[in-house]
N, C-alpha and C. Protein backbone atom coordinates (compact mmCIF):
# COMPACT_ATOMS: atom_id res chain seq x y z
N UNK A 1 13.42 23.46 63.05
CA UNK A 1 14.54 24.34 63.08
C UNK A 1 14.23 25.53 62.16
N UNK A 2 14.93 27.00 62.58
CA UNK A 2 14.41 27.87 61.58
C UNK A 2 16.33 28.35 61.35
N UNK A 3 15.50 28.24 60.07
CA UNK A 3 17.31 28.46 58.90
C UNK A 3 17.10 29.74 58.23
N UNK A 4 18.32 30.85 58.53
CA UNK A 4 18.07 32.11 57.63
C UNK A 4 18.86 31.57 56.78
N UNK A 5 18.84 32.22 55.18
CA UNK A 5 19.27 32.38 54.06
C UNK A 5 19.58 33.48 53.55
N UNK A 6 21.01 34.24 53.22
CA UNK A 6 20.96 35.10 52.33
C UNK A 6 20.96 34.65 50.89
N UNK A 7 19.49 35.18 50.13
CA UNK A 7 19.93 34.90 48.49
C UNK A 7 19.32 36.02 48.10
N UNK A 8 20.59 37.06 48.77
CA UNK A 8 20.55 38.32 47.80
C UNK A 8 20.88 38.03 46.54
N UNK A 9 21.91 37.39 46.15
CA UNK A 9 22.52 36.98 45.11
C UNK A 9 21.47 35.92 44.12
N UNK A 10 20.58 35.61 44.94
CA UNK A 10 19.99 34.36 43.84
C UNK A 10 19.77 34.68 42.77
N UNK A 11 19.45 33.54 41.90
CA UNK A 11 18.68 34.16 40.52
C UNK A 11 17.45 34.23 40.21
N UNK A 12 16.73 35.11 39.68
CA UNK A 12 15.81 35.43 39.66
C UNK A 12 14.64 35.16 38.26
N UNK A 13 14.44 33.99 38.13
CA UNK A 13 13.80 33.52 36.72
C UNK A 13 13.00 34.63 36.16
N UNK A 14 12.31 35.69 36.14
CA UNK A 14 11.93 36.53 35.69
C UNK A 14 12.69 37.09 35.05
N UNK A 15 14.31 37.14 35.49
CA UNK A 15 15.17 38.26 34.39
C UNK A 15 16.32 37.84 33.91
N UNK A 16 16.03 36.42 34.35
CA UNK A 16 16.86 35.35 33.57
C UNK A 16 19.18 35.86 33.43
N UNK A 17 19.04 36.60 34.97
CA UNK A 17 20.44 37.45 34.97
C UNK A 17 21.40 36.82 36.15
N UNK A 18 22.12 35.60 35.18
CA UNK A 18 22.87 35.36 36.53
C UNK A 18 23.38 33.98 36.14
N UNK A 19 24.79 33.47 36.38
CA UNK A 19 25.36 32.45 35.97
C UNK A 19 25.71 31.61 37.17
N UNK A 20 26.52 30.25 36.77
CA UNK A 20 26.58 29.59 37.73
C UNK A 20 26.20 29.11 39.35
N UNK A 21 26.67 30.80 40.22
CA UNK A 21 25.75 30.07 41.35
C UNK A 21 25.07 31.03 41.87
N UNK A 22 24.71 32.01 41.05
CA UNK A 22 23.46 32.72 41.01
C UNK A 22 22.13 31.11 40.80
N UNK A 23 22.25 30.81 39.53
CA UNK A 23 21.07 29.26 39.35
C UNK A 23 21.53 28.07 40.20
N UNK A 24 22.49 27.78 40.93
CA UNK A 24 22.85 27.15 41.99
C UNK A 24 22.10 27.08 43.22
N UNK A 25 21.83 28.26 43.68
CA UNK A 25 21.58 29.03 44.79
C UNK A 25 19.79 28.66 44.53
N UNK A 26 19.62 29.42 43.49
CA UNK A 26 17.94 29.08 43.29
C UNK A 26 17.48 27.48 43.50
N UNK A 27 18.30 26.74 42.71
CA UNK A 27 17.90 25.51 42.80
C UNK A 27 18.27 25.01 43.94
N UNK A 28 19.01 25.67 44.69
CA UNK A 28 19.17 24.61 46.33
C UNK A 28 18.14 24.77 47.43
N UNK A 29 17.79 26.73 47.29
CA UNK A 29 16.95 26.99 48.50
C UNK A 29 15.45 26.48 47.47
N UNK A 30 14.99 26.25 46.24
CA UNK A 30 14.02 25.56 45.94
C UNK A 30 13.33 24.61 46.46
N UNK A 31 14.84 23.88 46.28
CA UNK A 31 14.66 22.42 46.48
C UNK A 31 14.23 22.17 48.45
N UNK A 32 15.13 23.52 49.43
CA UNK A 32 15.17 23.27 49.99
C UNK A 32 13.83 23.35 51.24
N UNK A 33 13.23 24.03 50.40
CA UNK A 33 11.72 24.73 51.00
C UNK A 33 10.70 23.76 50.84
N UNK A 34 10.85 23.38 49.36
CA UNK A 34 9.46 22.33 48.95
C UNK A 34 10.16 20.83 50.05
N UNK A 35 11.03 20.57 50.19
CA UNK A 35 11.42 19.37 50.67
C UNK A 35 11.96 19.06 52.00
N UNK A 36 11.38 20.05 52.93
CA UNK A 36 11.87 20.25 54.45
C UNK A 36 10.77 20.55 55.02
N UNK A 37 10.80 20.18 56.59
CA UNK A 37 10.18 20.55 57.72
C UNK A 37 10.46 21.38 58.14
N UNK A 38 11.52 22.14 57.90
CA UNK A 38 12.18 23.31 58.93
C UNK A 38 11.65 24.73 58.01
N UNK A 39 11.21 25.62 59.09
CA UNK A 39 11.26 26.97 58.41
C UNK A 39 12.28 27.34 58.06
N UNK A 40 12.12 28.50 56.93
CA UNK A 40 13.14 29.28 56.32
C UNK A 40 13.00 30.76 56.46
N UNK A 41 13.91 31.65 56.53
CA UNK A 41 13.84 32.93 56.23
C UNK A 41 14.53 33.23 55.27
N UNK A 42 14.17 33.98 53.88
CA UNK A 42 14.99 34.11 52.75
C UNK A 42 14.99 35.50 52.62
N UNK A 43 16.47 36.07 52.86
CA UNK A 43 16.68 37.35 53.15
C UNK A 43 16.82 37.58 50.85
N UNK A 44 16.14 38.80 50.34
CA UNK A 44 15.93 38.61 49.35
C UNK A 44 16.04 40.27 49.09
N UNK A 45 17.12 40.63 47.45
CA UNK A 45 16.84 41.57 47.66
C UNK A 45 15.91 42.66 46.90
N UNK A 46 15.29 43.85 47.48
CA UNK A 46 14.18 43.86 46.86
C UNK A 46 14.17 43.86 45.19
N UNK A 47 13.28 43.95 45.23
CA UNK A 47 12.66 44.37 43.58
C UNK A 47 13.07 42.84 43.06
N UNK A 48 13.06 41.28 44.03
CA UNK A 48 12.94 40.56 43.58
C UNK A 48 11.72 40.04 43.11
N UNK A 49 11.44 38.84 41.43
CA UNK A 49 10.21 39.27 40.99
C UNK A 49 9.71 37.48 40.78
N UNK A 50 9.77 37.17 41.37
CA UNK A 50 9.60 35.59 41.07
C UNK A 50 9.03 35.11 42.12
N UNK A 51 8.74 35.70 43.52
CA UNK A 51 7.90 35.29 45.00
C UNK A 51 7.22 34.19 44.78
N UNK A 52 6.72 33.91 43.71
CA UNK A 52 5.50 32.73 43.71
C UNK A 52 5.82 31.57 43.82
N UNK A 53 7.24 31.45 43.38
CA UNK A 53 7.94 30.01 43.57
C UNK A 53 8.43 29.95 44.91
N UNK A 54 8.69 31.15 45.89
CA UNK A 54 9.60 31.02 47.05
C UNK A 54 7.99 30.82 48.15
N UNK A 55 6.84 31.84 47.95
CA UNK A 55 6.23 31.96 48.97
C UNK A 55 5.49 30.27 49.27
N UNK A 56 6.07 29.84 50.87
CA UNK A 56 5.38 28.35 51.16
C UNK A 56 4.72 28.52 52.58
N UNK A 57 4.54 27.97 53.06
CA UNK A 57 4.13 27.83 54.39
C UNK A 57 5.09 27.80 55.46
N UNK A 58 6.29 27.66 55.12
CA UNK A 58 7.31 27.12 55.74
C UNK A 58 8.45 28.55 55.52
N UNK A 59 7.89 29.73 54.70
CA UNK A 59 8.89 30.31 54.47
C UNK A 59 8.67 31.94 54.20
N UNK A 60 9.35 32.89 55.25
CA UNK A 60 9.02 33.98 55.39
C UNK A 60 10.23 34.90 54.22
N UNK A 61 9.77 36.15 53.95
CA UNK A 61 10.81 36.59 53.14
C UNK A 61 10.93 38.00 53.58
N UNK A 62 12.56 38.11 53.83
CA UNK A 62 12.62 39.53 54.16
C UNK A 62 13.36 40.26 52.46
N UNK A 63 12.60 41.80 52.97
CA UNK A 63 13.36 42.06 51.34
C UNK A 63 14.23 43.32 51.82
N UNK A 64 15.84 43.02 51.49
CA UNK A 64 16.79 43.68 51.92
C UNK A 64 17.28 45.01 50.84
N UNK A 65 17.59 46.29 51.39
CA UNK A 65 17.92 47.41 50.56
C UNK A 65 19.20 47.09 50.40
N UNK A 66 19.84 47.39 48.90
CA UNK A 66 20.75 47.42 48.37
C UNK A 66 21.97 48.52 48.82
N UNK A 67 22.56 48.57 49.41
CA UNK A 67 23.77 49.63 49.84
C UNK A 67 24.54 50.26 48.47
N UNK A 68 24.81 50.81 48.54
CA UNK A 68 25.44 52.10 47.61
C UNK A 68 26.75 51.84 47.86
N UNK A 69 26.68 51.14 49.29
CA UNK A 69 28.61 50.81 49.64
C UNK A 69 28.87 49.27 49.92
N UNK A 70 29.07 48.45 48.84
CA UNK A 70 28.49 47.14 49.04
C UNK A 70 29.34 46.17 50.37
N UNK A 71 30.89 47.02 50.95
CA UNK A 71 31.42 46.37 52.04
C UNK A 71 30.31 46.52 53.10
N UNK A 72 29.97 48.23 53.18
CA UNK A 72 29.18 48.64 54.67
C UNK A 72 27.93 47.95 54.07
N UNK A 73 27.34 47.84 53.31
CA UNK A 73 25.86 46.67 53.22
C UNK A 73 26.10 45.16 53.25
N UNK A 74 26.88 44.51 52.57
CA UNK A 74 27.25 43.08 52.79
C UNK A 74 27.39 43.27 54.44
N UNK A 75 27.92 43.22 55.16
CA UNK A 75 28.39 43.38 56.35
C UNK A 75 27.49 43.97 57.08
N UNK A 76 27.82 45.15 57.35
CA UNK A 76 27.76 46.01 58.64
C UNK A 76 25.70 46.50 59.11
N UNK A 77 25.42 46.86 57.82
CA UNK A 77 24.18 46.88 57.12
C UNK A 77 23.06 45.26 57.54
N UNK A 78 23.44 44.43 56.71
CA UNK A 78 22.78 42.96 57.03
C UNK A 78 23.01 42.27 58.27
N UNK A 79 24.27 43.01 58.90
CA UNK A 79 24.47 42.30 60.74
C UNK A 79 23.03 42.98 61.30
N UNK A 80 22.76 43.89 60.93
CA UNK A 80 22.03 44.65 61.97
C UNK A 80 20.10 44.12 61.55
N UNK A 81 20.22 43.83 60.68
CA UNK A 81 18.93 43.42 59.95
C UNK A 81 18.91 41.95 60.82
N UNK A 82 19.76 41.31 60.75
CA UNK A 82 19.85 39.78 61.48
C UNK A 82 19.44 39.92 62.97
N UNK A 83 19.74 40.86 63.78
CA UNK A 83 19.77 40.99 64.99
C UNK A 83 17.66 40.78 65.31
């Protein structure tokens, strides 16, 4: 099965910036890459700096631009990236 992921939001151990499920998020799609058969796509956003733990065999990474208008980028912006 191939599973997209948004972890724009994840946290990013390099800059150590981000509470509850910012480190939630890291530790689930972690866990969920090293410990699955299924591909992943981890929509990521750029100038993320920690790749070495995400890049597997099992797991492609797109790196998403940050919107200036975070409704029209959450949304309208990332629908079209999905397509």
């Amino acid at each position: 099965m191939k599973i997209g992921i948004d972890a724009r939001q994840m946290l990013d151990p390099a800059d150590e910036k981000g509470g509850g499920v910012e480190r939630y998020t890291f530790s689930l799609v972690t866990r969920l890459i090293n410990n699955s058969d299924n591909k992943f796509v981890l929509f990521l956003k750029s100038g993320y700096q920690s790749l070495h733990l995400l890049r597997k065999n099992n797991t492609k990474i797109v790196f998403v631009k940050e919107s200036r208008l975070p409704v029209l980028g959450n949304h309208l912006l990332f629908a079209n990236i999905l397509k």
